[in-house]
Protein backbone atom coordinates (compact mmCIF):
# COMPACT_ATOMS: atom_id res chain seq x y z
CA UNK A 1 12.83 14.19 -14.48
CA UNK A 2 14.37 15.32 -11.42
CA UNK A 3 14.35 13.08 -8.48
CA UNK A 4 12.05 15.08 -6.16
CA UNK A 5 9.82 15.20 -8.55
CA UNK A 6 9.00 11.42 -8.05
CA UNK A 7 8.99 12.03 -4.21
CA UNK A 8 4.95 13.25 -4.03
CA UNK A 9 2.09 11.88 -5.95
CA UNK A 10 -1.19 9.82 -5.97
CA UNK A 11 -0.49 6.64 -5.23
CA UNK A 12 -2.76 3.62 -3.66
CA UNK A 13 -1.33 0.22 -3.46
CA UNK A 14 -1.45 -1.03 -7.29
CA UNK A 15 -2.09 -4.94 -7.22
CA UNK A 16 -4.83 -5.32 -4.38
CA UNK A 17 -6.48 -3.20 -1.62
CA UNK A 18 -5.65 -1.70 1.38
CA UNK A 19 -5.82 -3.41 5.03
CA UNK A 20 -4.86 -3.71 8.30
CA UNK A 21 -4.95 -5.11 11.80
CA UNK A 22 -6.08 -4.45 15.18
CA UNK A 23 -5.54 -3.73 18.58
CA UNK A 24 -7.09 -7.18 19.44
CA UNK A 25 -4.69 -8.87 17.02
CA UNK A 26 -1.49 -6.61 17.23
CA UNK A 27 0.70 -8.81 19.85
CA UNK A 28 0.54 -11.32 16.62
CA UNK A 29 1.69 -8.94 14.50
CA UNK A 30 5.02 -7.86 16.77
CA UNK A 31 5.87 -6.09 19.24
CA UNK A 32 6.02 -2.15 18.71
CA UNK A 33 9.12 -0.55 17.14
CA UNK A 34 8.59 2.71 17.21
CA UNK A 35 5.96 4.04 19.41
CA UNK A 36 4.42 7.70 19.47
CA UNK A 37 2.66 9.60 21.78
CA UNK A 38 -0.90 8.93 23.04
CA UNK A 39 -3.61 11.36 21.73
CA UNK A 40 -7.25 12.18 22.91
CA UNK A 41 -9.78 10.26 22.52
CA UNK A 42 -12.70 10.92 20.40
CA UNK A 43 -15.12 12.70 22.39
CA UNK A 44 -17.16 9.95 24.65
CA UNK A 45 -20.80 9.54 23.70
CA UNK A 46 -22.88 7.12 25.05
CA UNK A 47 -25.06 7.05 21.24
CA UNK A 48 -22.08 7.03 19.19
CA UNK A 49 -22.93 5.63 15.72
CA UNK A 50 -20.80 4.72 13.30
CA UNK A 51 -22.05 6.47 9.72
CA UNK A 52 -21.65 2.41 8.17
CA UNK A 53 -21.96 0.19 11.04
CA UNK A 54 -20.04 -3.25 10.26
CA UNK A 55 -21.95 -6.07 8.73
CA UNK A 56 -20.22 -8.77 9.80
CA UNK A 57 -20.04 -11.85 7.09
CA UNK A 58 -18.69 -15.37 7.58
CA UNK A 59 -15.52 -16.65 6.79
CA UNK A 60 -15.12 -18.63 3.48
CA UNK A 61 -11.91 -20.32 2.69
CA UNK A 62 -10.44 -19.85 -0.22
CA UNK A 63 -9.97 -23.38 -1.34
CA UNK A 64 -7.34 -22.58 -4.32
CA UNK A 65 -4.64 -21.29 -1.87
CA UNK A 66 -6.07 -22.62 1.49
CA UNK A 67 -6.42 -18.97 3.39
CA UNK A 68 -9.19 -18.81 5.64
CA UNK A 69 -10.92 -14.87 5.32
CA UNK A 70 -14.19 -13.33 3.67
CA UNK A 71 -14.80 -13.74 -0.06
CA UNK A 72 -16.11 -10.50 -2.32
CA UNK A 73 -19.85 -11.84 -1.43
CA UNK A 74 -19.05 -10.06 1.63
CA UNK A 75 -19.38 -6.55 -0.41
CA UNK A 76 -22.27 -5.30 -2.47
CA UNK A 77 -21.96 -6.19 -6.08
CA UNK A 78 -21.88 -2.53 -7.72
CA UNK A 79 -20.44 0.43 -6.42
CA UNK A 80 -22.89 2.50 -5.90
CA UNK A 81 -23.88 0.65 -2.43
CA UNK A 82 -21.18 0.87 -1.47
CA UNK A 83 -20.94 3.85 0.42
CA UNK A 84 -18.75 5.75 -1.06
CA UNK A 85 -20.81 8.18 -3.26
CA UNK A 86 -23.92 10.12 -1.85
CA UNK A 87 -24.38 10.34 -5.84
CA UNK A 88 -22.56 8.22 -7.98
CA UNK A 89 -24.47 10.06 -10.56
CA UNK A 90 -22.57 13.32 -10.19
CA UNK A 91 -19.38 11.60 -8.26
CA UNK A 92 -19.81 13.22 -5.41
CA UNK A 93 -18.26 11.23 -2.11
CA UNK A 94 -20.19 10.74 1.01
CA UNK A 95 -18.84 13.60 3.80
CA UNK A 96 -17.63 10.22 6.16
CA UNK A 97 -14.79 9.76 3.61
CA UNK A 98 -11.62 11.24 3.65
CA UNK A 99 -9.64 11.62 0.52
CA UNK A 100 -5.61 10.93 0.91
CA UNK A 101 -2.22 11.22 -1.12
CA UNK A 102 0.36 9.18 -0.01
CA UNK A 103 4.34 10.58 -0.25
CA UNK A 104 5.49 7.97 -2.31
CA UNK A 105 3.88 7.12 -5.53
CA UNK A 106 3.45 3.15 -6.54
CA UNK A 107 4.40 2.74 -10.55
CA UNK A 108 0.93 1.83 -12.11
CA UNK A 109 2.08 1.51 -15.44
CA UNK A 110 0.74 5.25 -16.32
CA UNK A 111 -2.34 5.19 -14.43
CA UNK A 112 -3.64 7.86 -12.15
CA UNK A 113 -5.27 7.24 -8.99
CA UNK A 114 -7.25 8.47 -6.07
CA UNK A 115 -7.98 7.61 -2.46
CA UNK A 116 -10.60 7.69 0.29
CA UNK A 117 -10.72 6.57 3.55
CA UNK A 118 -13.59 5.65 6.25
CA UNK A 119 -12.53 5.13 9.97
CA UNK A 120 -15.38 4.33 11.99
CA UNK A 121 -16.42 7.59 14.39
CA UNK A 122 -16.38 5.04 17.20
CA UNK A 123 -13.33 4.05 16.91
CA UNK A 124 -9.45 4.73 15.98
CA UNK A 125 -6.68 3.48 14.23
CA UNK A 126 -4.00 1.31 16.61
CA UNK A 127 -0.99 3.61 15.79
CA UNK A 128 1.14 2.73 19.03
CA UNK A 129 3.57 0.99 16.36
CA UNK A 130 4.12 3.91 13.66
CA UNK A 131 5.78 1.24 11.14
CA UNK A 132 2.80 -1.11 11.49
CA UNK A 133 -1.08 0.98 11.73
CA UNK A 134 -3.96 -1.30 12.23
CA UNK A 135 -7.19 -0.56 10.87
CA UNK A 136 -10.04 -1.09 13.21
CA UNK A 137 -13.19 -3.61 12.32
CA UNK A 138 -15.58 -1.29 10.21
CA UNK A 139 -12.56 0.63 8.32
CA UNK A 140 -13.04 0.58 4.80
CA UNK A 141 -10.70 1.96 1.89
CA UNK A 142 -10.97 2.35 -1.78
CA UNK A 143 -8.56 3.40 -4.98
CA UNK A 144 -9.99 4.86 -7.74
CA UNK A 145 -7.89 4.18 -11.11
CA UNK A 146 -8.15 6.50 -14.39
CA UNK A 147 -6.69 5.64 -17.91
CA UNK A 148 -6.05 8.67 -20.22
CA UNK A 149 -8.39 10.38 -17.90
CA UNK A 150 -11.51 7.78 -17.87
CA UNK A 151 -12.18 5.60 -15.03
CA UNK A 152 -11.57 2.08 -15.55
CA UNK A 153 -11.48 0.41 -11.75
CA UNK A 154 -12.48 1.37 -8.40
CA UNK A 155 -10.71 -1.03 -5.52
CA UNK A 156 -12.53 -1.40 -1.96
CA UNK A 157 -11.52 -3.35 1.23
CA UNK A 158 -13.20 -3.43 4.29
CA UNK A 159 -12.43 -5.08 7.71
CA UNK A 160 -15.05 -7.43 8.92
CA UNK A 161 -13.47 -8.39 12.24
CA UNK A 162 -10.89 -8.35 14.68
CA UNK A 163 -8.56 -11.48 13.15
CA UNK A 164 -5.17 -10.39 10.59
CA UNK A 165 -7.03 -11.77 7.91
CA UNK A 166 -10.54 -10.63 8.09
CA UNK A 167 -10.22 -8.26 4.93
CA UNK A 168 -12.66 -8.47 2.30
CA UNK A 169 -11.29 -6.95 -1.28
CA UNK A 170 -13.41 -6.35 -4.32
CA UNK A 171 -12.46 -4.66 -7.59
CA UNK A 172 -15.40 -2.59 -9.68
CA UNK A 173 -15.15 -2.11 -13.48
CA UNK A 174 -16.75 1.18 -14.40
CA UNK A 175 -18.86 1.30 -17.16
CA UNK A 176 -18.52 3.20 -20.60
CA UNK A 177 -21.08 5.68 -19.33
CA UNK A 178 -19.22 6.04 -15.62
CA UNK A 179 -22.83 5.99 -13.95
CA UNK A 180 -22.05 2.33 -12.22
CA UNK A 181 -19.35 0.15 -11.31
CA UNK A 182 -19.96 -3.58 -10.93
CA UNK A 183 -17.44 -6.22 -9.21
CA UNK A 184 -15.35 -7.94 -10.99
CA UNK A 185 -14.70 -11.75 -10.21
CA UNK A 186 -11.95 -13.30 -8.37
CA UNK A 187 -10.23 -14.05 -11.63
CA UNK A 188 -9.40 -10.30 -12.52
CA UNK A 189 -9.75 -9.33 -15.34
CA UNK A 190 -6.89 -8.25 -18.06
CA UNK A 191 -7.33 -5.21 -20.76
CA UNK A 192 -10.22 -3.78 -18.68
CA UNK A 193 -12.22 -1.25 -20.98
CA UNK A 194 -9.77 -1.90 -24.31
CA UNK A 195 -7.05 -0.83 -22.56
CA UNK A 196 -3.64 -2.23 -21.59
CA UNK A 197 -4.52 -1.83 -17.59
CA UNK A 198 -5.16 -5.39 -15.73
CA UNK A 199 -7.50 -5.43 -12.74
CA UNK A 200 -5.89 -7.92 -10.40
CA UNK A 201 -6.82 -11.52 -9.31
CA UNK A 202 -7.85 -12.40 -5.02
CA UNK A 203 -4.65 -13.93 -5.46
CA UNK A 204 -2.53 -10.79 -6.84
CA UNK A 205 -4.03 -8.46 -3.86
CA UNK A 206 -3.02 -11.11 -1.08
CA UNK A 207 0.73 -11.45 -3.18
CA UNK A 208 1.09 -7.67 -2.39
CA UNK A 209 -1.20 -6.73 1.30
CA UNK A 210 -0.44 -9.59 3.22
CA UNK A 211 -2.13 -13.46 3.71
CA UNK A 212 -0.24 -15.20 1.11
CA UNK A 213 1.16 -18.42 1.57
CA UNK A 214 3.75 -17.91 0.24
CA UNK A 215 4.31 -14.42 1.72
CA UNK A 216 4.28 -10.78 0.62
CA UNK A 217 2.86 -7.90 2.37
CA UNK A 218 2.71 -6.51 5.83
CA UNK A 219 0.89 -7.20 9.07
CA UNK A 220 -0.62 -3.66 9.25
CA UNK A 221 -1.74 -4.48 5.38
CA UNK A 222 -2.66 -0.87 4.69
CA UNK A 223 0.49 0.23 2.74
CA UNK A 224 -0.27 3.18 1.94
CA UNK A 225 -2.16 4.91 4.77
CA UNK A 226 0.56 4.67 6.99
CA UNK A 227 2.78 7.51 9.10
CA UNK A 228 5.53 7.55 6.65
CA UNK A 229 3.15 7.99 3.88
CA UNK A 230 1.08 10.66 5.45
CA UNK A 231 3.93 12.34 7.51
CA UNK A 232 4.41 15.69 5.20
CA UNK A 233 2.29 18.69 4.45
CA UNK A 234 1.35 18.64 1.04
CA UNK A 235 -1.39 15.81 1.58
CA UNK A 236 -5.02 16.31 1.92
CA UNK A 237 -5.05 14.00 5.35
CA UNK A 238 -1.91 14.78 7.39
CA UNK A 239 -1.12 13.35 10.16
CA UNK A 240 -1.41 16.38 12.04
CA UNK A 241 -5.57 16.39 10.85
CA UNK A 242 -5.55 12.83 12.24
CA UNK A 243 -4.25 13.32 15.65
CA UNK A 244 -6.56 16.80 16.16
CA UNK A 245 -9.61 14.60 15.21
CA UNK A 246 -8.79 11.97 17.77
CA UNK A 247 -8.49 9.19 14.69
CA UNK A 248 -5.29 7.89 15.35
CA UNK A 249 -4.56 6.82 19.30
CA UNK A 250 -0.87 8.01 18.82
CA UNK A 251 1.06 10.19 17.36
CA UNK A 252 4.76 10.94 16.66
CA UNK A 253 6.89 11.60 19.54
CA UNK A 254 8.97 13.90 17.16
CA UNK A 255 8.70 15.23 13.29
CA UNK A 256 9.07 12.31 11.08
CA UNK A 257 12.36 12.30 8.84
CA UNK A 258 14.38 10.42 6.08
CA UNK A 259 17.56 10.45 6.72
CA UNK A 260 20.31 11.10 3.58
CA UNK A 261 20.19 13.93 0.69
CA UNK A 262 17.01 14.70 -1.47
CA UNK A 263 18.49 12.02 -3.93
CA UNK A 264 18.80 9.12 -1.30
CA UNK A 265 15.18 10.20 0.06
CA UNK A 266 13.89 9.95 -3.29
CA UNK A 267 15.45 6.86 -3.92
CA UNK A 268 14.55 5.19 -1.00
CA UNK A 269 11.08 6.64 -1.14
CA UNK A 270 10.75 5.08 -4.64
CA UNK A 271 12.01 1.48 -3.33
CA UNK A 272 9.90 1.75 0.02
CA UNK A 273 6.53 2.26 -1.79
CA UNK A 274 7.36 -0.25 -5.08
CA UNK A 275 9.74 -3.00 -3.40
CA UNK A 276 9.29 -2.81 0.00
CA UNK A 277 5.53 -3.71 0.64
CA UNK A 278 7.07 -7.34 0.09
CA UNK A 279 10.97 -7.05 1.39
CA UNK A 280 10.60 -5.93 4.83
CA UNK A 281 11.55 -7.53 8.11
CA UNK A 282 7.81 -8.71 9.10
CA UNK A 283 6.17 -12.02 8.94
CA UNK A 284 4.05 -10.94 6.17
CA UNK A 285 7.79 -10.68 3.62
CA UNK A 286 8.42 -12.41 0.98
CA UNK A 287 10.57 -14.88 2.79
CA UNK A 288 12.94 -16.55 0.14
CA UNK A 289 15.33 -14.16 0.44
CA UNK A 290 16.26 -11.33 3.42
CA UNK A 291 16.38 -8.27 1.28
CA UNK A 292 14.47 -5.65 3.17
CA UNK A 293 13.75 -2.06 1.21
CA UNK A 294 10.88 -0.91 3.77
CA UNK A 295 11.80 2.47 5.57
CA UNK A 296 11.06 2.22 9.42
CA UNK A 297 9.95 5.45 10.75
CA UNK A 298 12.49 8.06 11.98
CA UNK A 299 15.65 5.80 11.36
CA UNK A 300 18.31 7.64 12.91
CA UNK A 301 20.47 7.81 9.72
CA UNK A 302 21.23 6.46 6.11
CA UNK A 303 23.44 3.71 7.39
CA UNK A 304 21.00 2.17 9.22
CA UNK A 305 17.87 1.78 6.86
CA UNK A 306 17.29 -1.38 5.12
CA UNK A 307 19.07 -0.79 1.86
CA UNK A 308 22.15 -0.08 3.43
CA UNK A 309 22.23 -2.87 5.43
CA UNK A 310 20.42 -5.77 3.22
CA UNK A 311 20.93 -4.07 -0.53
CA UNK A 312 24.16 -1.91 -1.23
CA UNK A 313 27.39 -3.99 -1.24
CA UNK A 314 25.44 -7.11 -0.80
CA UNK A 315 25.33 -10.25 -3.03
CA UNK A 316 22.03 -11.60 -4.69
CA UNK A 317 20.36 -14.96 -3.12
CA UNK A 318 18.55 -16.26 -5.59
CA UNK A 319 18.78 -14.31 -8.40
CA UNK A 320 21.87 -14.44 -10.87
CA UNK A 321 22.70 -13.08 -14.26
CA UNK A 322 25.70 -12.68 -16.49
CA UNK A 323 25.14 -8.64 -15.97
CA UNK A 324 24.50 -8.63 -12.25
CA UNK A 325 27.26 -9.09 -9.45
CA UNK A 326 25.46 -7.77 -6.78
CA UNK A 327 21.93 -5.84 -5.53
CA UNK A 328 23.11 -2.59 -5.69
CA UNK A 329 26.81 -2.29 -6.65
CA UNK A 330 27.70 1.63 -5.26
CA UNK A 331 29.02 3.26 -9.26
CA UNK A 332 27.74 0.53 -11.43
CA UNK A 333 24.22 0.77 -11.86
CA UNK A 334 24.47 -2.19 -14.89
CA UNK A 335 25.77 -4.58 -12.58
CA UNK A 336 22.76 -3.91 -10.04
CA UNK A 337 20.23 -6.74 -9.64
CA UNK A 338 17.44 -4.34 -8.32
CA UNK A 339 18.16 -2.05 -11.17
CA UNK A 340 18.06 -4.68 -13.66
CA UNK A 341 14.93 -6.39 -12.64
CA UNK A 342 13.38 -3.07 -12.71
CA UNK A 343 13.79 -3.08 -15.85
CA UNK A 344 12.29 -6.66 -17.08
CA UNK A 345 9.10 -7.02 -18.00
CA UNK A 346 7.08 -10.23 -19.25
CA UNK A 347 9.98 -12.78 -18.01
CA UNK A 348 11.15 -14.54 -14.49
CA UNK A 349 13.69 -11.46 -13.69
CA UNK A 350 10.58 -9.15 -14.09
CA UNK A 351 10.13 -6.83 -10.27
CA UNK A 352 7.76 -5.98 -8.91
CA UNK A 353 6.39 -9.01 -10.76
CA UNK A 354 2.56 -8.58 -10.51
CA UNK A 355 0.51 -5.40 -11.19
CA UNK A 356 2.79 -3.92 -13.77
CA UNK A 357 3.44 -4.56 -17.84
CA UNK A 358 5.58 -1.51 -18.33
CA UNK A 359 8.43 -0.75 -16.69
CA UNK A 360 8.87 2.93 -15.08
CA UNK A 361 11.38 5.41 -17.12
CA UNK A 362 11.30 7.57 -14.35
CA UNK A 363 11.93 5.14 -12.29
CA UNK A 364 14.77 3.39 -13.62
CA UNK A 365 16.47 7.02 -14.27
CA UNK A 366 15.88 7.67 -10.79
CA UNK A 367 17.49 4.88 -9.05
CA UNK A 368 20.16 4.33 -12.02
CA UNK A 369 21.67 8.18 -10.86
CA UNK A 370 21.15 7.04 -7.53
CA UNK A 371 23.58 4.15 -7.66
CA UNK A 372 26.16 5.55 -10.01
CA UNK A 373 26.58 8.21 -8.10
CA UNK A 374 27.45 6.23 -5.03
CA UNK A 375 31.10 5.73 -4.26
């Protein structure tokens, strides 16, 4: 498969939901990188109503891994109060939701996937840092999953308040009929519906979004409704659509670009969206080692984006094998660590290593050419 053939596709975050910060909570986060310019605001109305005002929960801890945020109790049990549907019956989704496709697809071990998005009409999406969105209180998100064309899992978050962590995730298993989907528990649940797909534990989606002890994620927490992501015209909700509407309060200073040759921007795409949502430069990374495969908006050129400067030419950490003498070695993709944990599965050397049993052909092929063809 040819490279830019990987660059567009459906793609949601795989192990979790999707979240975010906000304004109140943003000088936590860090200070913006990249800022854009300020849009109009959504048209001033003194009876402005949101279509699902916020029904704000407590907090419960989460005793196993000591994180302080709203449990699933905080969402209805079954999908179908959920919002999303004006009739789950014939699958049609309420006119407040907009339906997205990220740039970059997420490996989901075969699975295909929708989106939809609900900003509240009130309000709009912190975007004065382009590399780092944040969600306002009342935003909710959800991923739809299909398996050999039959629905299997339908993924919701919603933010209940102003604080980083105020995110509640749910997962819903569809039925065999596909007339109702009903939360799963915090456990997940493996082989949903006979099949070889996993619905993730709590645990997995904070691993991947952000509020981990032990790291993983970003502040903004909504990985894939982001600038980069939703920065090119073949996408239902462009960027363009969000800044007419007054969603977003800014918007690019200039056209957004990856730098390099449709090979590196494939490449990089396909690290950014499968590697990167944990090795990245914010608080939220996985912090063992300083690997960092997120692409920053607009950086100026190939030199300068994170696998350049943490990846290509540069030794492991942690992570050693007979085969591997470096993370990516420019002409020898067998001696590449990131190549060669892309390819594990079901052992310690296994990356990503949550959310996925199988590893990607495409994938592999894609950033295998990539690095032998390096000099």
């Amino acid at each position: 498969m040819k490279p830019a053939a990987l660059i567009t596709g459906i793609s949601f975050l795989l192990v979790g939901m999707l979240g975010g910060g906000c304004a109140s909570d943003k000088a936590s986060i860090r200070s913006p990188q990249t800022r854009g310019e300020p849009t109009s605001e959504r048209p001033a109305e003194d009876d402005c109503t949101d279509t699902f005002p916020v029904d704000v929960k407590p907090i419960n801890e989460l005793i196993d891994i000591g994180v302080r945020m709203p449990n699933a109790a905080a969402l209805p049990t079954i999908l179908s109060e959920t919002g999303l549907y004006s009739d789950i019956a014939t699958k049609a989704i309420h006119p407040a939701y907009s339906h997205f496709i990220p740039q970059f697809i997420l490996w989901s071990d075969s699975a295909t996937k929708e989106r939809w998005v609900y900003i509240p009409e009130c309000d709009t999406v912190d975007t004065s840092d382009m590399d780092n969105w944040s969600v306002p209180v009342g935003t909710r998100l959800f991923k739809e999953f299909k398996i050999d064309g039959v629905r299997v899992e339908t993924r919701m978050i919603e933010r209940l308040g102003p604080g980083p962590r105020d995110f509640a995730y749910a997962s819903y298993l569809w039925n065999a009929a596909e007339t109702e989907a009903t939360m799963v528990s915090a456990d997940g649940l493996n082989n949903a519906k006979g099949t070889d797909f996993d619905i993730p534990s709590k645990v997995q989606c904070l691993q991947c979004h952000g509020s981990h002890p032990t790291g993983g994620g970003r502040p903004s927490r909504a990985l894939g409704f982001s600038a980069l992501q939703l920065g090119f015209d073949d996408t239902s909700l462009s960027l363009a659509h969000l800044k007419s509407s007054g969603a977003i309060s800014h918007a690019p200073a200039h056209a957004l670009t990856i730098p390099g040759t449709p090979e590196d921007v494939a490449a990089l795409g396909y690290l950014h969206v499968n590697c990167g949502n944990c090795h990245n430069t914010t608080k939220d990374r996985t912090p063992q080692v300083d690997l960092d495969l997120w692409l920053d908006v607009n950086t100026p050129n190939i030199g300068e984006t994170g696998a350049w400067t943490t990846a290509i030419d540069h030794s492991t950490q942690l992570f050693n094998d007979q085969h591997v003498l470096g993370r990516i070695v420019p002409g020898d993709p067998s001696a590449s660590a990131i190549l060669y944990r892309m390819k594990q599965r079901g052992n310690p050397g296994q990356m990503p290593p949550i959310g996925t049993e199988f590893a990607h052909a495409e994938g592999v092929s894609l950033i295998s050419d990539w690095i032998g063809g390096m000099e």
